[in-house]
Protein backbone atom coordinates (compact mmCIF):
# COMPACT_ATOMS: atom_id res chain seq x y z
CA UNK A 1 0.80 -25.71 -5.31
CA UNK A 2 -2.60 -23.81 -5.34
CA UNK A 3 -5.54 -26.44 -6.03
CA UNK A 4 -7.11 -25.68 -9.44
CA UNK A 5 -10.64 -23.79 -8.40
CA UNK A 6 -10.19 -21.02 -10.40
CA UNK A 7 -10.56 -17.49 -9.65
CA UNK A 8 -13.23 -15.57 -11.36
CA UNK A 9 -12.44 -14.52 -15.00
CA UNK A 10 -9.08 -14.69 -15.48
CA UNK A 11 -9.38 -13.38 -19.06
CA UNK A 12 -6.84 -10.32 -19.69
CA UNK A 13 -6.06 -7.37 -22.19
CA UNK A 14 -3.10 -8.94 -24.90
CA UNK A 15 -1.26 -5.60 -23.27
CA UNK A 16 -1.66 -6.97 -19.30
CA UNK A 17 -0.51 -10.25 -20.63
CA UNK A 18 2.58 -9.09 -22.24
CA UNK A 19 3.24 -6.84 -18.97
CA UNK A 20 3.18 -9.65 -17.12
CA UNK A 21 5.16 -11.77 -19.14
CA UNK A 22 7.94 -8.94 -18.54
CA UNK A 23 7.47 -8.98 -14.80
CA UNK A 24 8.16 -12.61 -14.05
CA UNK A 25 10.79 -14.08 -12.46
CA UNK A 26 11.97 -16.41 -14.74
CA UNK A 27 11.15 -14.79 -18.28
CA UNK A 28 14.41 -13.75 -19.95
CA UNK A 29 14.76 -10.41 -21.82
CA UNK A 30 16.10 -12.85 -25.15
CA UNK A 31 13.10 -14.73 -24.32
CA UNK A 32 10.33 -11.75 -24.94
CA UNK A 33 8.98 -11.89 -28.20
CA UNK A 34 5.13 -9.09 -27.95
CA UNK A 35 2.25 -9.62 -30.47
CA UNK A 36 2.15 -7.43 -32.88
CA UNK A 37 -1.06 -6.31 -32.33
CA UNK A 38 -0.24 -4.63 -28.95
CA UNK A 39 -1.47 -1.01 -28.57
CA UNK A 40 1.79 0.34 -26.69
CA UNK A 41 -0.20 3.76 -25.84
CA UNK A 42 -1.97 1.72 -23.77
CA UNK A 43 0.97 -0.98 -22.58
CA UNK A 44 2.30 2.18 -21.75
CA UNK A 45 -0.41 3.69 -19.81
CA UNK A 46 -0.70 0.28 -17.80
CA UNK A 47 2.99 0.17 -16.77
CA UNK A 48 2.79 4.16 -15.46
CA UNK A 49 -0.04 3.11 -13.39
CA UNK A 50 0.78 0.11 -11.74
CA UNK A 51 4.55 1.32 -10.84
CA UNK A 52 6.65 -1.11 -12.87
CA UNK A 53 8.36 1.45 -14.57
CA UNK A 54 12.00 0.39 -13.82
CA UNK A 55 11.44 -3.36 -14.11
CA UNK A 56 9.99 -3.15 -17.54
CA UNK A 57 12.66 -0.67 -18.79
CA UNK A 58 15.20 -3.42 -17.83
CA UNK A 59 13.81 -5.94 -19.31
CA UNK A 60 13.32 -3.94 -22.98
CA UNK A 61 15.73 -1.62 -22.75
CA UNK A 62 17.70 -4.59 -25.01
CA UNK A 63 15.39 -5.92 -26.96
CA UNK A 64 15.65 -2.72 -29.93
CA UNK A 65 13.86 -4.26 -32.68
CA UNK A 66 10.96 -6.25 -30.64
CA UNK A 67 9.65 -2.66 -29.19
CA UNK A 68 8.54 0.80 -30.80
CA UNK A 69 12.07 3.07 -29.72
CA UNK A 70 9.38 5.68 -28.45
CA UNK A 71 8.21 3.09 -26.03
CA UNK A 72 11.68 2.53 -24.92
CA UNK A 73 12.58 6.18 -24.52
CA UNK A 74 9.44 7.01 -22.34
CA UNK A 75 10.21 4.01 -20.02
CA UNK A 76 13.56 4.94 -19.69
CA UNK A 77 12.77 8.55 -19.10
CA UNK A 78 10.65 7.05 -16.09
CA UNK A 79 13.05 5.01 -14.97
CA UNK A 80 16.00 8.15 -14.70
CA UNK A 81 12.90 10.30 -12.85
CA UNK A 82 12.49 7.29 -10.86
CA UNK A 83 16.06 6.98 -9.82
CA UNK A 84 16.84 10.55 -9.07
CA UNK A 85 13.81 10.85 -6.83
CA UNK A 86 14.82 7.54 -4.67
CA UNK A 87 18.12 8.78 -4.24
CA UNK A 88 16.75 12.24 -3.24
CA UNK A 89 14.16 10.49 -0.54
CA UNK A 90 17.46 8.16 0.20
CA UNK A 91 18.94 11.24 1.48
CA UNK A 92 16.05 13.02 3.13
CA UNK A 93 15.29 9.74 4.82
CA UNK A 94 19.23 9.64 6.37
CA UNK A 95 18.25 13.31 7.47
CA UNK A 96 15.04 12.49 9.08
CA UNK A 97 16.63 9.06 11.10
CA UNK A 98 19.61 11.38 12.49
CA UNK A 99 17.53 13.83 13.75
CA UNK A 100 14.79 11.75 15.37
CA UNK A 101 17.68 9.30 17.43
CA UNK A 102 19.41 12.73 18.27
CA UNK A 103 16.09 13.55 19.65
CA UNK A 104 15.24 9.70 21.24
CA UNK A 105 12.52 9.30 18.85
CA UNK A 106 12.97 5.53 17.47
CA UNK A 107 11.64 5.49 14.29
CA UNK A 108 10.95 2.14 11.64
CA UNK A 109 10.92 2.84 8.11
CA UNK A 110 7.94 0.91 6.58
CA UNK A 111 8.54 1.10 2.91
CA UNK A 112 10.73 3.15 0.47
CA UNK A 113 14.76 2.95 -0.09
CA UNK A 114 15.29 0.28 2.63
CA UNK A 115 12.58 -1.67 1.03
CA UNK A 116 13.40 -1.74 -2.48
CA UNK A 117 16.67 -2.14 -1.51
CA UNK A 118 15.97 -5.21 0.52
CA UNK A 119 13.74 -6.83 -2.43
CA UNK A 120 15.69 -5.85 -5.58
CA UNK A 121 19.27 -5.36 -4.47
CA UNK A 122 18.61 -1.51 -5.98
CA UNK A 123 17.08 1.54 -4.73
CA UNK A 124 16.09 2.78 -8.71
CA UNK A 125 13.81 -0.79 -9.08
CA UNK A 126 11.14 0.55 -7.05
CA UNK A 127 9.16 3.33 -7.82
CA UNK A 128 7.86 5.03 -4.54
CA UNK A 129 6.86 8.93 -4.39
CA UNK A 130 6.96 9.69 -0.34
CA UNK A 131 8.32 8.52 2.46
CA UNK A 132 6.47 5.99 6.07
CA UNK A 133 7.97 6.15 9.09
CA UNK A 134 6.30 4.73 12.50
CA UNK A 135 6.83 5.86 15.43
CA UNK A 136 5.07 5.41 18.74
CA UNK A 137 1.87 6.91 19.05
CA UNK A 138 2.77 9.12 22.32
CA UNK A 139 5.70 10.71 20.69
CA UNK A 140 3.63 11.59 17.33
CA UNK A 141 3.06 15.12 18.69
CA UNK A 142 7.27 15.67 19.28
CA UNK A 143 8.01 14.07 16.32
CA UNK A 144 5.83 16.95 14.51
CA UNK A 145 7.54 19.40 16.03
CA UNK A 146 10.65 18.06 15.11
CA UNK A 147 9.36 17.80 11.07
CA UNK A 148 7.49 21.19 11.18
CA UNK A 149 11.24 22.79 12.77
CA UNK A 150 13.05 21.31 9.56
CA UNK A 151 10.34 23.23 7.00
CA UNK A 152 7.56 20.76 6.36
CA UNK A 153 3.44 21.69 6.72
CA UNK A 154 0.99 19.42 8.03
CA UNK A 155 -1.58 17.92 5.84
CA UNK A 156 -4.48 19.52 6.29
CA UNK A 157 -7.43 17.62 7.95
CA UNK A 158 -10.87 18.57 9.48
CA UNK A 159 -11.50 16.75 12.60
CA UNK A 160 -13.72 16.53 15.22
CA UNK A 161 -13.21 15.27 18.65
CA UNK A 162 -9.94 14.13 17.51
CA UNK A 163 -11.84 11.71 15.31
CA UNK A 164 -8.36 11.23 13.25
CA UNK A 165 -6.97 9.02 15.72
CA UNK A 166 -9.83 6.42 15.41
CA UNK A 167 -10.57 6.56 11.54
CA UNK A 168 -6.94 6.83 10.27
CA UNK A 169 -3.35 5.48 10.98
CA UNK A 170 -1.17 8.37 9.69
CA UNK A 171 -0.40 12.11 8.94
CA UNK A 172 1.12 13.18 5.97
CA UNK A 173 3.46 16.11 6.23
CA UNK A 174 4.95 18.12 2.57
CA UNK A 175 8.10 19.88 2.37
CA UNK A 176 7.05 22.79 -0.07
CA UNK A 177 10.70 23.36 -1.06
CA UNK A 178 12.70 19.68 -1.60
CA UNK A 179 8.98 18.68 -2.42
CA UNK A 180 8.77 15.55 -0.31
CA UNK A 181 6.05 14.06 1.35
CA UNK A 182 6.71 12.09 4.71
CA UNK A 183 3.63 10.01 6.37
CA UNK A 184 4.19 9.20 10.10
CA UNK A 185 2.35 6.43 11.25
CA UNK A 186 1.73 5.59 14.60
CA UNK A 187 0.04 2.33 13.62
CA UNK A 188 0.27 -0.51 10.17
CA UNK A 189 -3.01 -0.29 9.53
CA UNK A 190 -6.13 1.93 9.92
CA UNK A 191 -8.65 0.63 12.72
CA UNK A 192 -10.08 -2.23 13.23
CA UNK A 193 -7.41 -4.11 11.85
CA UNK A 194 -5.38 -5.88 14.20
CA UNK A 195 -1.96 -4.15 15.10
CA UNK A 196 1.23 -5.24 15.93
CA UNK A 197 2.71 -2.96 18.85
CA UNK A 198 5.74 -0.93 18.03
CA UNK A 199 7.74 -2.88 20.55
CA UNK A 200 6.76 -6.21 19.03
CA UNK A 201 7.99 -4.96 15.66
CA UNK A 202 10.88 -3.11 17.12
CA UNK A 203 12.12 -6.46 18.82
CA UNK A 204 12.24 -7.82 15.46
CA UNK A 205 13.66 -5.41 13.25
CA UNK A 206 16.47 -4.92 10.95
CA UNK A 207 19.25 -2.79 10.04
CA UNK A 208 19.39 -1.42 6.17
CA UNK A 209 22.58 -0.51 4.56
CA UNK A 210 21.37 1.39 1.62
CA UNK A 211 22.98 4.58 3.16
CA UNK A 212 26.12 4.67 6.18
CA UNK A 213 24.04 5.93 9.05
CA UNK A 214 22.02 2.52 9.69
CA UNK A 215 18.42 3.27 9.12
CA UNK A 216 16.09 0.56 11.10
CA UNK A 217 13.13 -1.17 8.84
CA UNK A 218 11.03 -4.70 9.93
CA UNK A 219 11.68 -7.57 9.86
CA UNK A 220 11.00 -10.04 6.95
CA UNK A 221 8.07 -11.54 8.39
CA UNK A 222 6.75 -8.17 9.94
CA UNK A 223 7.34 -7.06 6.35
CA UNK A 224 5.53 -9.97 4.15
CA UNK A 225 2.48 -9.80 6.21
CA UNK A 226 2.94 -5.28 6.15
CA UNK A 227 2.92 -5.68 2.08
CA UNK A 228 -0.17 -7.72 2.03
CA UNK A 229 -2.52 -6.49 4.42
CA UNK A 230 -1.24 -3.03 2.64
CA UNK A 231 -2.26 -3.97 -1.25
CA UNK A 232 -5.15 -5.65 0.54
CA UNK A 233 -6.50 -2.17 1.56
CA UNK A 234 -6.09 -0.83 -1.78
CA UNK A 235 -7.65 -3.70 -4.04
CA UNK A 236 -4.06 -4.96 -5.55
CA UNK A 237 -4.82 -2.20 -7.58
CA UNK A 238 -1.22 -1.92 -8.38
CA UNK A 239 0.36 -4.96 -9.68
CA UNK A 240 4.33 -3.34 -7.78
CA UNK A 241 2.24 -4.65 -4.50
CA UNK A 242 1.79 -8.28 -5.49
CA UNK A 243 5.69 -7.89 -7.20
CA UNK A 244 6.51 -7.03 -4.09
CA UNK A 245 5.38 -9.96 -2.82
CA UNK A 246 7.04 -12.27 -5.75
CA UNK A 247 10.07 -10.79 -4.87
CA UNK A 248 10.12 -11.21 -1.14
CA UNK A 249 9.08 -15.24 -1.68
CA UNK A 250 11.90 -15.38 -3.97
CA UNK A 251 14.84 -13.42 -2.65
CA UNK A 252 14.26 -14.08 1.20
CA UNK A 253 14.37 -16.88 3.97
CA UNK A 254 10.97 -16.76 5.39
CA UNK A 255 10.63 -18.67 8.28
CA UNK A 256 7.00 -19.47 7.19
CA UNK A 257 5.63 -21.30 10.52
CA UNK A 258 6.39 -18.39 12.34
CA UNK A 259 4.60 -16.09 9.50
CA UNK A 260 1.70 -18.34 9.37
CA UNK A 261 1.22 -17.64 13.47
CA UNK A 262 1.56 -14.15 13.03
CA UNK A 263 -0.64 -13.82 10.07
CA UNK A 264 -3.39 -16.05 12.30
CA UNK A 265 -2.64 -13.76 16.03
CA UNK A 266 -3.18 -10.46 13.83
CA UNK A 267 -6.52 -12.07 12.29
CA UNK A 268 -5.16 -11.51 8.37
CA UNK A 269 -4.64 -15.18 7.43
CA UNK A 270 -7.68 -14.72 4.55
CA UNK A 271 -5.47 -11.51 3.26
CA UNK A 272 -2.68 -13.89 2.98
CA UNK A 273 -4.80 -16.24 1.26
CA UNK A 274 -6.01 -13.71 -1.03
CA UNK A 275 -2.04 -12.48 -1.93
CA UNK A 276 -0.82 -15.85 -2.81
CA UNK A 277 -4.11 -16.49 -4.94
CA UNK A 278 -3.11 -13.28 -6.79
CA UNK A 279 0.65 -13.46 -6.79
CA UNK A 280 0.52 -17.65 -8.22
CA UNK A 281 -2.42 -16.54 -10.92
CA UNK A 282 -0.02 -13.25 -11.95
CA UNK A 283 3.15 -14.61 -11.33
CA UNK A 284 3.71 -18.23 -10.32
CA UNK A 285 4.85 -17.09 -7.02
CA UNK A 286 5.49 -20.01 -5.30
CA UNK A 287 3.69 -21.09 -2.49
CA UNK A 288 5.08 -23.05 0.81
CA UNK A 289 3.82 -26.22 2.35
CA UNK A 290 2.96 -24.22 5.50
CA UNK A 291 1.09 -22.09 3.89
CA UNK A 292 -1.18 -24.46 1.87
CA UNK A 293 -4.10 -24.70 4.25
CA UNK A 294 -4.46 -20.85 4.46
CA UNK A 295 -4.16 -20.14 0.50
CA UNK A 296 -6.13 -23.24 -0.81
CA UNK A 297 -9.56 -22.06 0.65
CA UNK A 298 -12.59 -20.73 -0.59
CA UNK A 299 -13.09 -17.45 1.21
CA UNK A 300 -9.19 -16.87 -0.31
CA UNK A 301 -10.22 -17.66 -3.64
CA UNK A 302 -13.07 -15.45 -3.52
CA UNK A 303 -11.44 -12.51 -1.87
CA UNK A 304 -8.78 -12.91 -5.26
CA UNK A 305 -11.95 -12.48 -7.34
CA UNK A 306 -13.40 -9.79 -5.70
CA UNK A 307 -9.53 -7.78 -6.43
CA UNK A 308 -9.27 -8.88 -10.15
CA UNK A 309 -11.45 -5.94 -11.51
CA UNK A 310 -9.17 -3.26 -9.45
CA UNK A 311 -6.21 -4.17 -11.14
CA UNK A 312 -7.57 -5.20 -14.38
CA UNK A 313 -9.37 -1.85 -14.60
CA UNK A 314 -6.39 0.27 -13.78
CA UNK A 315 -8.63 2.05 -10.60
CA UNK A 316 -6.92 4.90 -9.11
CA UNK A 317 -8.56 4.71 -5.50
CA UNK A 318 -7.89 8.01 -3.22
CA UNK A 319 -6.39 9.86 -5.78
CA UNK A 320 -9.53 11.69 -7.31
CA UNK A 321 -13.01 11.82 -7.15
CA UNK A 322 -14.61 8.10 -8.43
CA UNK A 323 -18.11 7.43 -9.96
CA UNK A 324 -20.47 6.75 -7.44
CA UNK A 325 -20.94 3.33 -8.38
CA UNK A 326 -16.88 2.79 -8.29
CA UNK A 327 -17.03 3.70 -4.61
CA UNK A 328 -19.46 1.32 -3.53
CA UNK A 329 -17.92 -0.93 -5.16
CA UNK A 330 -14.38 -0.22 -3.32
CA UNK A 331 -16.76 0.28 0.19
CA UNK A 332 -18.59 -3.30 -0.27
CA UNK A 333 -14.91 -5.20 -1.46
CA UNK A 334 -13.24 -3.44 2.08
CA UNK A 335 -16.11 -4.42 4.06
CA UNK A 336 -15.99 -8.04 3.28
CA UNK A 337 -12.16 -8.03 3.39
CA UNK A 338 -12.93 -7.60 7.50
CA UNK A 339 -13.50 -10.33 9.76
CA UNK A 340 -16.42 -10.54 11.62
CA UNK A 341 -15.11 -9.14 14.82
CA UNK A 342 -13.58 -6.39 12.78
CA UNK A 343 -17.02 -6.06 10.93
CA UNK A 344 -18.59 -5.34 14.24
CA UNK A 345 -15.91 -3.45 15.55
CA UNK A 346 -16.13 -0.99 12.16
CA UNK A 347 -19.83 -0.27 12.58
CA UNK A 348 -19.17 0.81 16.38
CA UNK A 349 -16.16 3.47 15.37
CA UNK A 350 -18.79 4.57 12.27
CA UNK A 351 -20.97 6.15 15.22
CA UNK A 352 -18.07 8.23 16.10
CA UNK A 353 -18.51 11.83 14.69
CA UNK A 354 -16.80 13.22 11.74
CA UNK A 355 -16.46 16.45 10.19
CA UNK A 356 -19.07 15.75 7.43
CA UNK A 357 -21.39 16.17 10.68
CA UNK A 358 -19.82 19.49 11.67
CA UNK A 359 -20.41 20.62 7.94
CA UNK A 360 -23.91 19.64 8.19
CA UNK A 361 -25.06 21.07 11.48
CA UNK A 362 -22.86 23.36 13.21
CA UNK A 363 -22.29 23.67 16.60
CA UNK A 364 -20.20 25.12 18.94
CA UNK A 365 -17.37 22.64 20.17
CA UNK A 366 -18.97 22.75 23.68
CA UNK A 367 -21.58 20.99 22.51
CA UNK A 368 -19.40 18.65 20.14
CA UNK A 369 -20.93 15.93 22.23
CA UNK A 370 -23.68 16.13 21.09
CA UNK A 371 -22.48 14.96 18.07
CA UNK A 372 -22.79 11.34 19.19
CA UNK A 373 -26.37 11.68 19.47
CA UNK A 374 -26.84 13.58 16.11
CA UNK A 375 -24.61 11.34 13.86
CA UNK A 376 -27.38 8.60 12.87
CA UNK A 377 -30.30 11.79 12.35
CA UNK A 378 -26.90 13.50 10.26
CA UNK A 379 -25.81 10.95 8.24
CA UNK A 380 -29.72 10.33 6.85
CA UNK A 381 -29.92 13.45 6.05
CA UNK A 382 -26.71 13.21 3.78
CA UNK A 383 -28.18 10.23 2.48
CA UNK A 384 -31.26 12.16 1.00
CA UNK A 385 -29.15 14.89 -0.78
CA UNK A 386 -30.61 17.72 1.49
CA UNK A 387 -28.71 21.03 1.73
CA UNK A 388 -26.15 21.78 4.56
CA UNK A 389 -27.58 23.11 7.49
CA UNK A 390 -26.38 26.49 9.32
């Protein structure tokens, strides 16, 4: 049980309320009775953006006379679009894993088919538009070469001093004809979160069956504390993340001393915290005696708060340009997400150049050095709204 401190505001739209009420475990479809004073264009809206698509449609799909038929019909059109494109990254992903093991490259799938085959039994339950694979980070550059000999193009990114290796975690790569995106990842998580090493999770992983050639994805543990540090990083602005979560708790055998270690040696056991907060308030995911003493605190319970207004808010972080306000608002929530160490260790990587500072004083890249020096004079100058220099 979580101990009654509440999180802030826990007030919610009649629309998030019903969603919900569709989404948990142990609501039945016969069960589901909405207000009548729903707005569906916006129930609608709300299911398209937080991914939950193919659960919802399930759980209406029957229910004829309790739901407009044009709400059905666009939630099942979802849900077909849904299932062809899972079967076509099912495929490409089978494609991928065979080449890289003819080419030694040992790869882990980190979300996608294997996953929502692993939490829902079926590959068309969980929406997912690309596919993440990690590999080790000294054979990133071969397995590029392998991707950009089967057609794909590199995501274009500005960088300076190789700056992408300390400020991100992955490289996205588009296939302009089958229109596929594949991220390789050569870490989880983007620094200075703690990583596990690809050996560590490589010891542990498992084998999915969703297609004949074995394709090899983490372990459950690896995987719980993957899924939260991940919707952690984006806010829970998408309630599929904490779903996700519902549906591991339910459906698997977590060993949840172990988890509780790992969670503790990789410095996320607040994140964890935070999940369960969310997952128990939205839906009554239950939560294990082992994991009591690092959900019922108050750094947990605040972190939960912080999160509510992301999903609540339906914010669409990284996909376009936010208000101002929005983005110091996302900036100050991952900052205190950090612990300290990683606080201190984030200020020391932003001194590393970027190419913001190449855009706004050029040099040539024998002096990209000097870069270091420049950075705190550069980023001032940003700050005041002055004109790029040339």
């Amino acid at each position: 049980m979580i101990d009654k401190q509440p999180i802030i505001d826990t007030s919610q739209s009649k629309e998030l309320d019903f969603l919900l009420t569709l989404l948990r475990e142990e609501n039945k479809s016969e069960e589901i009775i909405p207000s009548k004073e729903i707005n569906w264009s916006y129930f609608l809206k709300l299911v398209k953006h937080h991914r939950v698509c193919p659960l919802v449609y399930l759980k209406l799909k029957d229910t004829p006379d309790a739901v407009p038929s044009n709400v059905i019909e666009a939630l099942f059109q979802e849900y077909k679009k849904n299932t062809f494109k899972m079967l076509q990254l099912t495929g490409e992903m089978e494609t991928l894993d065979k080449v890289f093991k003819e080419n030694d490259i040992e790869t882990l799938c980190l979300k996608g088919p294997p996953v929502a085959y692993d939490l829902f039994g079926d590959i068309s339950l969980r929406m997912s538009k690309d596919l993440d694979i990690l590999v080790r980070e000294e054979e990133l550059e071969k397995a590029e070469s392998i991707l950009f000999s089967l057609g794909y193009e590199k995501e274009e990114i500005s960088t300076v001093l190789n700056e992408i290796k300390w400020r991100h975690h992955h490289i996205a790569y588009y296939h302009p004809n089958k229109k596929i995106q594949v991220e390789v990842h050569w870490r989880l998580q983007p620094r200075p979160m703690k990583r596990a090493s690809f050996e560590e999770l490589w010891s542990r992983k498992r084998e999915s069956q969703v297609t004949k050639h074995p394709i090899s994805f983490m372990g459950k543990e690896d995987l719980l504390l993957y899924l939260i540090s991940h919707g952690a990083r984006h806010g829970w602005s998408r309630l599929r993340w904490l779903k996700d979560i519902d549906q591991i708790v339910r459906k698997k055998d977590i060993n949840y001393k172990y988890f509780s270690e790992l969670a503790i040696k990789h410095q996320q056991k607040h994140l964890v915290g935070q999940a369960f907060q969310l997952a128990h308030l939205f839906f009554q995911t239950p939560v294990h005696k082992e994991l009591q003493s690092i959900v019922n605190t108050k750094r947990a319970n605040q972190l939960g708060g912080k999160a509510l207004p992301f999903i609540k808010e339906m914010i669409q972080f990284h996909v376009h340009s936010q208000p101002k306000s929005l983005e110091k608002s996302y900036k100050n929530y991952l900052f205190s997400i950090k612990t300290k160490r990683q606080k201190c260790y984030f200020l020391i990587i932003s001194f590393y150049p970027n190419s913001l500072d190449e855009r706004t004083f050029r040099l040539p890249k024998s002096l990209y050095f000097l870069y270091f020096l420049l950075r705190p004079f550069l980023w001032s100058w940003r700050k005041l709204k002055k004109p790029v220099l040339f």
